[in-house]
N, C-alpha and C. Protein backbone atom coordinates (compact mmCIF):
# COMPACT_ATOMS: atom_id res chain seq x y z
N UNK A 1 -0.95 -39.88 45.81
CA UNK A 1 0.24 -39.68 45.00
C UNK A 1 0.08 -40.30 43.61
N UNK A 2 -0.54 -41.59 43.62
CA UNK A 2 -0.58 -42.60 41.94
C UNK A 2 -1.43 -41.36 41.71
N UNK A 3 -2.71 -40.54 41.69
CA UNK A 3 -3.52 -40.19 41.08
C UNK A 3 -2.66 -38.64 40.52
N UNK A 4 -2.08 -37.87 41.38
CA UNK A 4 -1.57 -37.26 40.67
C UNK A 4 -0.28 -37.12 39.80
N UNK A 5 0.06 -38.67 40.05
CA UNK A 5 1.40 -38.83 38.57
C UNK A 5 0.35 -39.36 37.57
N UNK A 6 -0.75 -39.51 37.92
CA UNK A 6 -2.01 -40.25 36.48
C UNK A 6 -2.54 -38.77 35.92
N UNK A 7 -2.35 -38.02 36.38
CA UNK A 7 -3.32 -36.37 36.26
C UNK A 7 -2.02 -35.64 35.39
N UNK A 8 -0.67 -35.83 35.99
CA UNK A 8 0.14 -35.23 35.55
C UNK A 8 0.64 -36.12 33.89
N UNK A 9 0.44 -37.20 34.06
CA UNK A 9 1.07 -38.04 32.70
C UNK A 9 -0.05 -37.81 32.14
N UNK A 10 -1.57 -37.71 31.89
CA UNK A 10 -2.29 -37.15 31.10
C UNK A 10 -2.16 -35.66 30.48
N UNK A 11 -1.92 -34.92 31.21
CA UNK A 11 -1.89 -33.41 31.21
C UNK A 11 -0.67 -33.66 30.19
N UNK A 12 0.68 -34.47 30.28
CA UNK A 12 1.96 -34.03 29.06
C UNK A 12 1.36 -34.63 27.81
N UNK A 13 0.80 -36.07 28.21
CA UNK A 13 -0.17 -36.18 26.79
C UNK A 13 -0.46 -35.22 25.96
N UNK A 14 -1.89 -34.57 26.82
CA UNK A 14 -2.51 -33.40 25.81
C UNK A 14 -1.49 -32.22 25.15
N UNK A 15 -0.56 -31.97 26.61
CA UNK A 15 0.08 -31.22 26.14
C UNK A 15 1.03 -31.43 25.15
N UNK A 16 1.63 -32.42 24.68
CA UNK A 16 2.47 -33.01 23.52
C UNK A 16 1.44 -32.86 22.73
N UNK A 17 0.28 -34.05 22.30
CA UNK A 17 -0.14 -33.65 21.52
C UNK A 17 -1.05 -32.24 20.62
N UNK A 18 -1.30 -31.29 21.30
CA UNK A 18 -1.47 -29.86 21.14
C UNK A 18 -0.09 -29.67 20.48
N UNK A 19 0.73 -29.18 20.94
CA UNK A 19 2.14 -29.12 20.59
C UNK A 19 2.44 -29.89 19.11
N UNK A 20 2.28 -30.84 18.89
CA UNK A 20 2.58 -31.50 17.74
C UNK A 20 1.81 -31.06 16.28
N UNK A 21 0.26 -30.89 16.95
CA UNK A 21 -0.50 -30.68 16.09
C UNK A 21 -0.09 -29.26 15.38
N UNK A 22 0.35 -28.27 16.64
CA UNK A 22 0.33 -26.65 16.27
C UNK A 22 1.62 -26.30 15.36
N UNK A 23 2.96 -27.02 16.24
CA UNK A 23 4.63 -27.41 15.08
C UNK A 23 3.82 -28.31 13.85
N UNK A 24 2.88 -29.05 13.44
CA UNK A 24 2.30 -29.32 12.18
C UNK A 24 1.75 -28.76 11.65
N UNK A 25 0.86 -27.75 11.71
CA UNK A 25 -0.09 -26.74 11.25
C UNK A 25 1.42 -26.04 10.78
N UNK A 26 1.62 -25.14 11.90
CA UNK A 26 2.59 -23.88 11.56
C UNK A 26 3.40 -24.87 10.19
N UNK A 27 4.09 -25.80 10.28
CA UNK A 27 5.04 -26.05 9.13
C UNK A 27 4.31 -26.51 7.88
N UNK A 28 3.09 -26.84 8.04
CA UNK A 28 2.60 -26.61 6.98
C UNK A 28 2.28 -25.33 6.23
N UNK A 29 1.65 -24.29 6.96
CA UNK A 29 1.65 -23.00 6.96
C UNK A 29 2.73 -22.34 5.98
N UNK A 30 4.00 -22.70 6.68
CA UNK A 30 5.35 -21.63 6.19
C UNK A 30 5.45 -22.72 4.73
N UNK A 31 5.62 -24.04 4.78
CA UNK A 31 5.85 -24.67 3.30
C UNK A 31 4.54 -24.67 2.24
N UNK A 32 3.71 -24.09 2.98
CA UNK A 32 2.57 -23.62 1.65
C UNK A 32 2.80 -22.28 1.42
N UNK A 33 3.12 -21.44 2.13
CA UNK A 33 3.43 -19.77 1.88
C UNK A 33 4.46 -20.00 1.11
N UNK A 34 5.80 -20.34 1.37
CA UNK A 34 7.18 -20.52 0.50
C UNK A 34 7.30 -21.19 -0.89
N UNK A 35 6.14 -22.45 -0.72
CA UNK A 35 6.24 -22.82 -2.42
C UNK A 35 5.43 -23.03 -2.71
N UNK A 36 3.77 -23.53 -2.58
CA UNK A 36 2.79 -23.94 -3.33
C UNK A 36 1.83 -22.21 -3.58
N UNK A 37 1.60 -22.05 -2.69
CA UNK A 37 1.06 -20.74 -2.82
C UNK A 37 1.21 -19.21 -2.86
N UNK A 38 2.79 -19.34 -2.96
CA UNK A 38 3.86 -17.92 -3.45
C UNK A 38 3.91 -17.97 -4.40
N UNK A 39 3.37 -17.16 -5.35
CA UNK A 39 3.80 -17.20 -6.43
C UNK A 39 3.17 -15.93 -7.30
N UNK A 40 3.72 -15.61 -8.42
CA UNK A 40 3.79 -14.23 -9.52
C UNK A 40 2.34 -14.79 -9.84
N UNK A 41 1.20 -13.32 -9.58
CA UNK A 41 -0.05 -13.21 -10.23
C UNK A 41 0.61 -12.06 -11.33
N UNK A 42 0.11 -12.95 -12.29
CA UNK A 42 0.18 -11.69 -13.68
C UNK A 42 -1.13 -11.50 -14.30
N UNK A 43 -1.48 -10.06 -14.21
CA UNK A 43 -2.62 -9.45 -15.26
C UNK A 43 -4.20 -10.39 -14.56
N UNK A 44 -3.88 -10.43 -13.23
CA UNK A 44 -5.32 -11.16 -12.39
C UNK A 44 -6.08 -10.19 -11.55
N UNK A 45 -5.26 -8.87 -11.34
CA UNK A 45 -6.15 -8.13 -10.68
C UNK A 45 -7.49 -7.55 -11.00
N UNK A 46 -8.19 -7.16 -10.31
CA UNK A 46 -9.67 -6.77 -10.75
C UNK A 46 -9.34 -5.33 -10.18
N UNK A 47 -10.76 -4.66 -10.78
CA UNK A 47 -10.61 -3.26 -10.71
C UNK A 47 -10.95 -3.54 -9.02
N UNK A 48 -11.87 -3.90 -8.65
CA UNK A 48 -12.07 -4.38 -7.22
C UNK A 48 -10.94 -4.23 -6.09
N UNK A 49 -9.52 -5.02 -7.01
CA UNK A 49 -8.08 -5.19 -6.39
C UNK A 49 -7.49 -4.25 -6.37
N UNK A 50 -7.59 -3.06 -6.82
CA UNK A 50 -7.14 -1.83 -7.24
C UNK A 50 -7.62 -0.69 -6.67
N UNK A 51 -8.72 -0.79 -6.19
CA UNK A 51 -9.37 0.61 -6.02
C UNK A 51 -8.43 1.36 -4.97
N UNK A 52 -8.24 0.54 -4.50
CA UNK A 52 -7.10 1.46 -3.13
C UNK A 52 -6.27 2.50 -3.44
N UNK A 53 -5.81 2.22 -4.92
CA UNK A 53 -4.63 2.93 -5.14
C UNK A 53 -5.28 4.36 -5.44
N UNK A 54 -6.52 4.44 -6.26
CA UNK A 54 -7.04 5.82 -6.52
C UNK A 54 -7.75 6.60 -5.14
N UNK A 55 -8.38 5.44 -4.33
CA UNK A 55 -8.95 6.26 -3.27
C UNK A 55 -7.79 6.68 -1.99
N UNK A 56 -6.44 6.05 -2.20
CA UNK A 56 -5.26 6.92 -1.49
C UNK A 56 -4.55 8.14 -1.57
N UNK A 57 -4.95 8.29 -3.10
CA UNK A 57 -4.83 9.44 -3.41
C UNK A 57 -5.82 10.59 -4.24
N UNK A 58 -6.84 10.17 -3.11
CA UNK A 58 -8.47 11.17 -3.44
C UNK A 58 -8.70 11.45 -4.79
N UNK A 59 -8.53 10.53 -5.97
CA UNK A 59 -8.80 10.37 -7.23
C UNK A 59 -10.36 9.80 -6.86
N UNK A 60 -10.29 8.47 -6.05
CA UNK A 60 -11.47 7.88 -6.38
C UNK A 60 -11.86 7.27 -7.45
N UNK A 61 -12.29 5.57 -6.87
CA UNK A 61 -12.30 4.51 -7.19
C UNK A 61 -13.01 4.07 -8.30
N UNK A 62 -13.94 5.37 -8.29
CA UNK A 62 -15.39 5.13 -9.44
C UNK A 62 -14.79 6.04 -10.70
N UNK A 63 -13.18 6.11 -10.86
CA UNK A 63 -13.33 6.20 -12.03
C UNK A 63 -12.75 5.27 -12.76
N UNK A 64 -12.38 4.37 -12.20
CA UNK A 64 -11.49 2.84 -12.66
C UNK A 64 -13.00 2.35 -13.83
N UNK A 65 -12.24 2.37 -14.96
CA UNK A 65 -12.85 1.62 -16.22
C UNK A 65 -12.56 0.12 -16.36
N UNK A 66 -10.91 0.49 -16.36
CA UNK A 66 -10.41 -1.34 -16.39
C UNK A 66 -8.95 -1.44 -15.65
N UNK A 67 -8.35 -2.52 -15.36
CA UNK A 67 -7.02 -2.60 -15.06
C UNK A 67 -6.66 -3.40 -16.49
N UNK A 68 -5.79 -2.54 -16.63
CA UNK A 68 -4.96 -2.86 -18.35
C UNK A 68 -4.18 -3.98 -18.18
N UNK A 69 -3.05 -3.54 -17.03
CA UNK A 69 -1.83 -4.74 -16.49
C UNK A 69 -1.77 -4.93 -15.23
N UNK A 70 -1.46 -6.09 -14.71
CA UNK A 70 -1.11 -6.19 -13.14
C UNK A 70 -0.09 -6.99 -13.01
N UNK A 71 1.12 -6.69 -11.89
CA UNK A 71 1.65 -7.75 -11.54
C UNK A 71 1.65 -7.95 -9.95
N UNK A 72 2.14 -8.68 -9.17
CA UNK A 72 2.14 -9.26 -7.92
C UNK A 72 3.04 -10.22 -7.86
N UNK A 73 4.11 -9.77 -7.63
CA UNK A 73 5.28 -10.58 -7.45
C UNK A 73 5.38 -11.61 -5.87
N UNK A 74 5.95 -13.08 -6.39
CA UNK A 74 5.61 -13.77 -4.87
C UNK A 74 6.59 -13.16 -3.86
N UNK A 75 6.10 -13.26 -2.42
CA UNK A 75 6.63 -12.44 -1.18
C UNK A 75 8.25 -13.44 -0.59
N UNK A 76 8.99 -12.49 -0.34
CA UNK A 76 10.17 -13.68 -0.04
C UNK A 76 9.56 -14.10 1.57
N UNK A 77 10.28 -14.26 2.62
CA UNK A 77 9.41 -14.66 4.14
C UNK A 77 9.89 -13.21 4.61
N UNK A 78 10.13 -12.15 4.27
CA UNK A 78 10.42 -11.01 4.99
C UNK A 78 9.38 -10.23 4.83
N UNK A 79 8.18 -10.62 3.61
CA UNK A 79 7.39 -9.79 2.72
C UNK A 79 8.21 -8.45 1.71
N UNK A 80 9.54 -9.08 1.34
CA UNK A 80 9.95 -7.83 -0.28
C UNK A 80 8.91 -8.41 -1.22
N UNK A 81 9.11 -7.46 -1.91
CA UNK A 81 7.90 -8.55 -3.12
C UNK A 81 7.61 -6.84 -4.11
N UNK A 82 6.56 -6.81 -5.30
CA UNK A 82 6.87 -5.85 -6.17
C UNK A 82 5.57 -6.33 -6.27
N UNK A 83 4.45 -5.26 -6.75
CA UNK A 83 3.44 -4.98 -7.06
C UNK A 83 3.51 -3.71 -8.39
N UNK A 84 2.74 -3.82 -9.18
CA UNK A 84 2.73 -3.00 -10.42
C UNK A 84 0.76 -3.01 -10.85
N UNK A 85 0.93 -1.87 -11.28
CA UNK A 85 -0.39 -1.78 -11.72
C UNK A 85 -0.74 -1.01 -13.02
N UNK A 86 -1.76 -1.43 -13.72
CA UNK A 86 -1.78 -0.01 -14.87
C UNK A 86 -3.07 0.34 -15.68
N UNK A 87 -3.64 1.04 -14.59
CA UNK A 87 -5.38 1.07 -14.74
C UNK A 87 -5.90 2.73 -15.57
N UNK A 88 -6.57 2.11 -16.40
CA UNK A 88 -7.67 3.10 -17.51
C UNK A 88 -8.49 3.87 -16.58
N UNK A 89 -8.73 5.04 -16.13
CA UNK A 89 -9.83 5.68 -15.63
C UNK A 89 -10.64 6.59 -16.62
N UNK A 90 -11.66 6.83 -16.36
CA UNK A 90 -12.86 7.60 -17.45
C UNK A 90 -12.34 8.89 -17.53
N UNK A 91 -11.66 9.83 -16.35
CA UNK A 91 -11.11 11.47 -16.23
C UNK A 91 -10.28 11.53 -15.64
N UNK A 92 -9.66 12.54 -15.71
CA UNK A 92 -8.96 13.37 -14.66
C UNK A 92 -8.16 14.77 -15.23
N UNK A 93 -8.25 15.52 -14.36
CA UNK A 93 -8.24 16.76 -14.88
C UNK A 93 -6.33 17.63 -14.52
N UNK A 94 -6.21 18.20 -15.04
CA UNK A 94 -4.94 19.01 -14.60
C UNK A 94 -5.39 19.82 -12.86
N UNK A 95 -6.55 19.99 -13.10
CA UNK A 95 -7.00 21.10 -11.81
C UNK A 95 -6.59 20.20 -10.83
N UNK A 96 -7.10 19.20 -10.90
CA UNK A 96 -7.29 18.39 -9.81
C UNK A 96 -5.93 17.44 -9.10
N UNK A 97 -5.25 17.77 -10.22
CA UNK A 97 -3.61 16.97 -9.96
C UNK A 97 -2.81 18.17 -9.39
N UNK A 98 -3.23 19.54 -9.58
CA UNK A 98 -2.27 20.68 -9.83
C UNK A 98 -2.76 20.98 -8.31
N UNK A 99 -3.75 21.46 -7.73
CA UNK A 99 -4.76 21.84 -6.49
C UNK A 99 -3.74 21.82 -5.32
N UNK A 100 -3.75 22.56 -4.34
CA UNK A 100 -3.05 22.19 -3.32
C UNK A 100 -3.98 21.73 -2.19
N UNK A 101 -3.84 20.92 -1.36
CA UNK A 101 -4.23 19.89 -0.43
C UNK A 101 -4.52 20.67 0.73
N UNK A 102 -5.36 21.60 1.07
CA UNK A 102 -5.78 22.37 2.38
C UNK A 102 -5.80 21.51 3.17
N UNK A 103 -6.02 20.30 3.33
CA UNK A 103 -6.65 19.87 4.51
C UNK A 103 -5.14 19.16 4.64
N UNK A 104 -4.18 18.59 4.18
CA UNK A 104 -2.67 18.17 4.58
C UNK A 104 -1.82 18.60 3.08
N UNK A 105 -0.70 19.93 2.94
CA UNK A 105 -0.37 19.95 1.67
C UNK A 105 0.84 18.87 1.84
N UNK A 106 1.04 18.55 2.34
CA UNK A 106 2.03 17.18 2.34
C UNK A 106 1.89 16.34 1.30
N UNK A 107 0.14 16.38 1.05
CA UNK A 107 -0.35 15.03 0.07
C UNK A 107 -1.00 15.74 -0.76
N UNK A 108 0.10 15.78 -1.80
CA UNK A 108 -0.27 16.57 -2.94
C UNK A 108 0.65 15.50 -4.03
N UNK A 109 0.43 16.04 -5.94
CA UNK A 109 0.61 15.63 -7.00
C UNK A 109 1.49 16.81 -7.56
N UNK A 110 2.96 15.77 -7.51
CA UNK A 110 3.97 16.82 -8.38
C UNK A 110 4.33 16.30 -9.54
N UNK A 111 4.73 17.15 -10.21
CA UNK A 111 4.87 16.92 -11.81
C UNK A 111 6.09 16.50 -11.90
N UNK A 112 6.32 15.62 -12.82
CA UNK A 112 7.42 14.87 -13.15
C UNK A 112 8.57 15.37 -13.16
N UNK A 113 8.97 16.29 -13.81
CA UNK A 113 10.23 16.83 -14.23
C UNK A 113 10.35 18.25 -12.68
N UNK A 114 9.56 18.21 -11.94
CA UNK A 114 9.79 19.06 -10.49
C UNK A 114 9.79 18.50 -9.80
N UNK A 115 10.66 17.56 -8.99
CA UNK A 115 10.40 16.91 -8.08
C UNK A 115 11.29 17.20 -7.00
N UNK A 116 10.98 17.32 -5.11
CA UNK A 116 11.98 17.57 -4.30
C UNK A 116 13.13 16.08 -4.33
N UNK A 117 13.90 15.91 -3.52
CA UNK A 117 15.40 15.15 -3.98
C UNK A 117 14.45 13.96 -3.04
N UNK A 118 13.45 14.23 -2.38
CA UNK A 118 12.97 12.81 -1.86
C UNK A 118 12.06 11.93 -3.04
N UNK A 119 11.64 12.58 -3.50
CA UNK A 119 10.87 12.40 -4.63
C UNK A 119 11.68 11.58 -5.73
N UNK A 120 12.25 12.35 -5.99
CA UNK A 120 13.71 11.92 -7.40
C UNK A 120 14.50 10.84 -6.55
N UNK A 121 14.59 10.43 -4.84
CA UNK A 121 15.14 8.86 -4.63
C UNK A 121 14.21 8.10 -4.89
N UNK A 122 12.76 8.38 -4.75
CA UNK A 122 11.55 7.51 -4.93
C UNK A 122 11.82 6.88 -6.11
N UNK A 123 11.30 7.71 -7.31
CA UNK A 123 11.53 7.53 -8.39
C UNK A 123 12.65 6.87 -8.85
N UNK A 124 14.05 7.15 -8.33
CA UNK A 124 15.24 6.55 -8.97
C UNK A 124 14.94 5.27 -8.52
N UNK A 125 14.73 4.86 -7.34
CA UNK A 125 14.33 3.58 -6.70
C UNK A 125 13.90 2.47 -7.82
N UNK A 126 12.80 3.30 -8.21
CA UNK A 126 11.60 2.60 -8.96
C UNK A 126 12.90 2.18 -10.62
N UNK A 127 13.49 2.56 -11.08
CA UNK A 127 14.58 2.86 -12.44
C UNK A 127 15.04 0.81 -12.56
N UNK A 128 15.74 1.08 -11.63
CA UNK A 128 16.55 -1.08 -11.60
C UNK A 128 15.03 -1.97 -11.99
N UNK A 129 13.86 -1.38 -11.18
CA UNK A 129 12.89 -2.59 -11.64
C UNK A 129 12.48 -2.72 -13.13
N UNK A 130 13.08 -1.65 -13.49
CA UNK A 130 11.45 -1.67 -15.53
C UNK A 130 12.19 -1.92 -15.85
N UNK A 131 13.32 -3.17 -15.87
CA UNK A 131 14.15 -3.72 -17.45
C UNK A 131 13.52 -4.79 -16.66
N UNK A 132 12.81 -5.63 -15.44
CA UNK A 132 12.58 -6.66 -15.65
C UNK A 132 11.15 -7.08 -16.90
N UNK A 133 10.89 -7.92 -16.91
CA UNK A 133 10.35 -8.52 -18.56
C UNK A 133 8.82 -8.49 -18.18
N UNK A 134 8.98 -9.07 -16.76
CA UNK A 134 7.32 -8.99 -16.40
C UNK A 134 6.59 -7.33 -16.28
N UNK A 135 7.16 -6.32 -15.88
CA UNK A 135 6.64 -5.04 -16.07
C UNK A 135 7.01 -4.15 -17.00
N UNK A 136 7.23 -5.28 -18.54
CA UNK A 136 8.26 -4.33 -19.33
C UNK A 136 7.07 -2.71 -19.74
N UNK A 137 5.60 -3.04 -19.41
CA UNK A 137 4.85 -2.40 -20.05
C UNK A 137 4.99 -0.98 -19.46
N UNK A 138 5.58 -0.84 -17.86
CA UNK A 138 5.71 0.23 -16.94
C UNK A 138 6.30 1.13 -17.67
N UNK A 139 6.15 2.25 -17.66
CA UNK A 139 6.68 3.57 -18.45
C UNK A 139 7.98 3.97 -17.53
N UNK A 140 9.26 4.02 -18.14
CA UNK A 140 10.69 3.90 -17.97
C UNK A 140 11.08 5.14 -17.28
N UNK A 141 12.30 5.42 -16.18
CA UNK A 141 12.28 6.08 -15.65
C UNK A 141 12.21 7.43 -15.88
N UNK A 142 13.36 7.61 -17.48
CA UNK A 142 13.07 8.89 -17.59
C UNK A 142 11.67 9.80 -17.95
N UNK A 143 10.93 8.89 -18.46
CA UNK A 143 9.40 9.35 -19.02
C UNK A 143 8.47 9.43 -17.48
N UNK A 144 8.68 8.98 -15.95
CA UNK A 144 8.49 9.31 -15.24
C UNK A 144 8.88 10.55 -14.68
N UNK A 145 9.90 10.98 -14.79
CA UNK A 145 10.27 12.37 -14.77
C UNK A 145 10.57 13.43 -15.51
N UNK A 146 9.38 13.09 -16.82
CA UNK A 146 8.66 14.03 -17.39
C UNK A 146 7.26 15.14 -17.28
N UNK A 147 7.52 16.16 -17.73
CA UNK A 147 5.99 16.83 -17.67
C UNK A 147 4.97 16.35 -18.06
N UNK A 148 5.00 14.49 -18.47
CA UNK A 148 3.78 13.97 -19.20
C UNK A 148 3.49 13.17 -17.61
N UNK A 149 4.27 12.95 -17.11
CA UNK A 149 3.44 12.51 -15.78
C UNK A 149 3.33 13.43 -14.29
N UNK A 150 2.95 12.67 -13.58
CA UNK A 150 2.24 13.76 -12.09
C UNK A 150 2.18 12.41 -10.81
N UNK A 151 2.92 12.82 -10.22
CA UNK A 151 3.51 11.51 -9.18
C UNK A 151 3.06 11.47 -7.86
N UNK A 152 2.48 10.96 -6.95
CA UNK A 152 1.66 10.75 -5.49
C UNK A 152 2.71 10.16 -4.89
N UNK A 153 3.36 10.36 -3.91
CA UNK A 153 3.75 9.62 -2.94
C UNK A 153 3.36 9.18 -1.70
N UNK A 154 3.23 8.27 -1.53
CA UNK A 154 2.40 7.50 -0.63
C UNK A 154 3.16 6.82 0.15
N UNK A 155 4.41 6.25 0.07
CA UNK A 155 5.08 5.90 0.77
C UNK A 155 6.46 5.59 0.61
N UNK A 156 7.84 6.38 1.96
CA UNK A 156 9.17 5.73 1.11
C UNK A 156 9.47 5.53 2.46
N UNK A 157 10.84 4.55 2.41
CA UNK A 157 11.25 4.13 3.07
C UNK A 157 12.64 3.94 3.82
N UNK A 158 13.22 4.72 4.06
CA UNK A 158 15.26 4.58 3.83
C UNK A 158 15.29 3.65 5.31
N UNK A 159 16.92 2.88 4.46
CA UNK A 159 17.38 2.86 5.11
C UNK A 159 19.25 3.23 5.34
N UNK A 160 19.42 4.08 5.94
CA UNK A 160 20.93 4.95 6.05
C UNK A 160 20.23 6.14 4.92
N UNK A 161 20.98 6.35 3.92
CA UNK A 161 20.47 7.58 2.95
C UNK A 161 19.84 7.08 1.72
N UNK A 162 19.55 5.55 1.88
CA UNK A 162 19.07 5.08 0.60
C UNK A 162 17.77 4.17 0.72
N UNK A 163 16.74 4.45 -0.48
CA UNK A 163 15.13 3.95 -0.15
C UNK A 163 15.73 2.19 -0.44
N UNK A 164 14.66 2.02 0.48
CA UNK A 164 14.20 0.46 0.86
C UNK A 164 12.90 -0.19 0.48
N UNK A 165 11.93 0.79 0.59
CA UNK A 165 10.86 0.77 0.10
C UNK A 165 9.71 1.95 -0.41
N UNK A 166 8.85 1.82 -1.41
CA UNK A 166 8.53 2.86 -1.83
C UNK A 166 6.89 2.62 -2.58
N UNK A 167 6.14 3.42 -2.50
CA UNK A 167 4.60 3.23 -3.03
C UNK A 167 4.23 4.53 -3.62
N UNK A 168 4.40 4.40 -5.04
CA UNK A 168 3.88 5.40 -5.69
C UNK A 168 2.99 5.40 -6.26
N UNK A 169 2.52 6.64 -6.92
CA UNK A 169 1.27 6.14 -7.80
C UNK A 169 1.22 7.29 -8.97
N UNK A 170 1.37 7.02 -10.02
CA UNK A 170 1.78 7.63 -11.67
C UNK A 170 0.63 8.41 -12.29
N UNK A 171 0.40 9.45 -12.84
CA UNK A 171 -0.74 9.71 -13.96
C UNK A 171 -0.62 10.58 -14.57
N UNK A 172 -0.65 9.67 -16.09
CA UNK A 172 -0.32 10.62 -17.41
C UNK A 172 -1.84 11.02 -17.68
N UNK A 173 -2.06 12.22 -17.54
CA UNK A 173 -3.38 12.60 -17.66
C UNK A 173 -3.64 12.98 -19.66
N UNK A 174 -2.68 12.40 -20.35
CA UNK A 174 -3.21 12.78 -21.90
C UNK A 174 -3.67 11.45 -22.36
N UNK A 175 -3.84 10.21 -21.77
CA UNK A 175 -4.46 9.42 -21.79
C UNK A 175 -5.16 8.10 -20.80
N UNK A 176 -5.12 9.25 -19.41
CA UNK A 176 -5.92 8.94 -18.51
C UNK A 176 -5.82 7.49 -17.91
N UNK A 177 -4.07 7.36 -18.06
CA UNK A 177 -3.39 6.16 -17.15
C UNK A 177 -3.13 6.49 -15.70
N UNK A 178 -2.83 5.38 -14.80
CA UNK A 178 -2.55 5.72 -13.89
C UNK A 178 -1.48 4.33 -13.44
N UNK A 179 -0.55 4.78 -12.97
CA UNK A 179 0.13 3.31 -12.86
C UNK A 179 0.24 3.53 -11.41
N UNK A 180 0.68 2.25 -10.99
CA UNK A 180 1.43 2.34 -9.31
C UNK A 180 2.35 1.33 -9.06
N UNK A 181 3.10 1.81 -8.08
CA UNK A 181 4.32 0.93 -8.28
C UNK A 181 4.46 0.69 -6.80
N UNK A 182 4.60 -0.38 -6.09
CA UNK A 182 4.79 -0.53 -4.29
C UNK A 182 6.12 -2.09 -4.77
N UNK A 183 7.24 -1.37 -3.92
CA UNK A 183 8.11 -2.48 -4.35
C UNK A 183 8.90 -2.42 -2.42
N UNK A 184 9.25 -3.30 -2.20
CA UNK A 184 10.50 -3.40 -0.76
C UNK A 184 11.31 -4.31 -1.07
N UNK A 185 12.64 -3.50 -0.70
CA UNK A 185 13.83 -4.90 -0.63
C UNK A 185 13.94 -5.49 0.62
């Protein structure tokens, strides 16, 4: 009997201390995510950080010259947070924005000023963010739903009849920008 209340009072040992160590880790964890290491990257992305956005929408990565602007807004603990991008590529052609998508036409490039009403919530979505100061460089809503741009949707999100979240991706092909915008409330 002494040996197994000696087996058992060792065993809550370890087990407390495991326990203590892991409630220490984890709270260190969440108070380094929440304030030392949350925080707004501005204009740090590399073309490296970027490529995703062209190879999601079969542009492809190898034509990224430079990333002009970036932002990366810090994540609240739900992960909302705002990402912006605004990268130089070497081409891109009308054919290739205009083309319809044989293999899924779902994922196709519509022109600004034609857009279906899912499209035009995307977009309106995107309208409240460009007066903030950090993406003042983002091209404003109505010039998004112009014939000077050509819009990818990649991802929206409702919730009831109104977007929650949304990942687009922009290109004014008369000077071979491409922006993208991934924002969640």
């Amino acid at each position: 009997m002494k040996r197994l209340l000696l087996i058992g009072k060792w065993f809550l040992i370890i087990w407390g201390a495991i326990s203590l160590i892991a409630v220490i880790g984890f709270g260190g964890f969440v108070v380094y995510g929440l304030a030392f290491g949350n925080k707004d990257e501005i204009d740090s992305a590399s073309a490296h950080d970027v490529r995703f956005v062209l190879n999601c929408c079969n542009l492809g990565d190898s034509r990224i010259e430079k990333v002009v602007r970036s932002y990366e807004s810090a994540r609240s603990f739900t992960g909302d947070g705002l990402d912006a991008y605004a990268i130089k590529i070497s081409h891109v052609t009308l054919e290739e924005l205009t083309a319809t998508n044989t293999d899924n036409p779902t994922r196709r490039w519509y022109r600004g000023d034609q857009l279906s009403n899912i499209l035009d919530d995307a977009v309106t979505f995107v309208g409240p963010w460009l007066p903030d100061k950090k993406i003042s460089w983002f091209p404003k809503e109505a010039e998004l739903k112009s014939n000077q741009f050509y819009i990818y949707l990649e991802s929206i999100y409702y919730t009831n009849v109104r977007p929650t979240a949304v990942d687009l991706i922009f290109v004014r092909p008369s000077d071979k920008m491409v922006f993208y915008f991934s924002a969640k409330l």
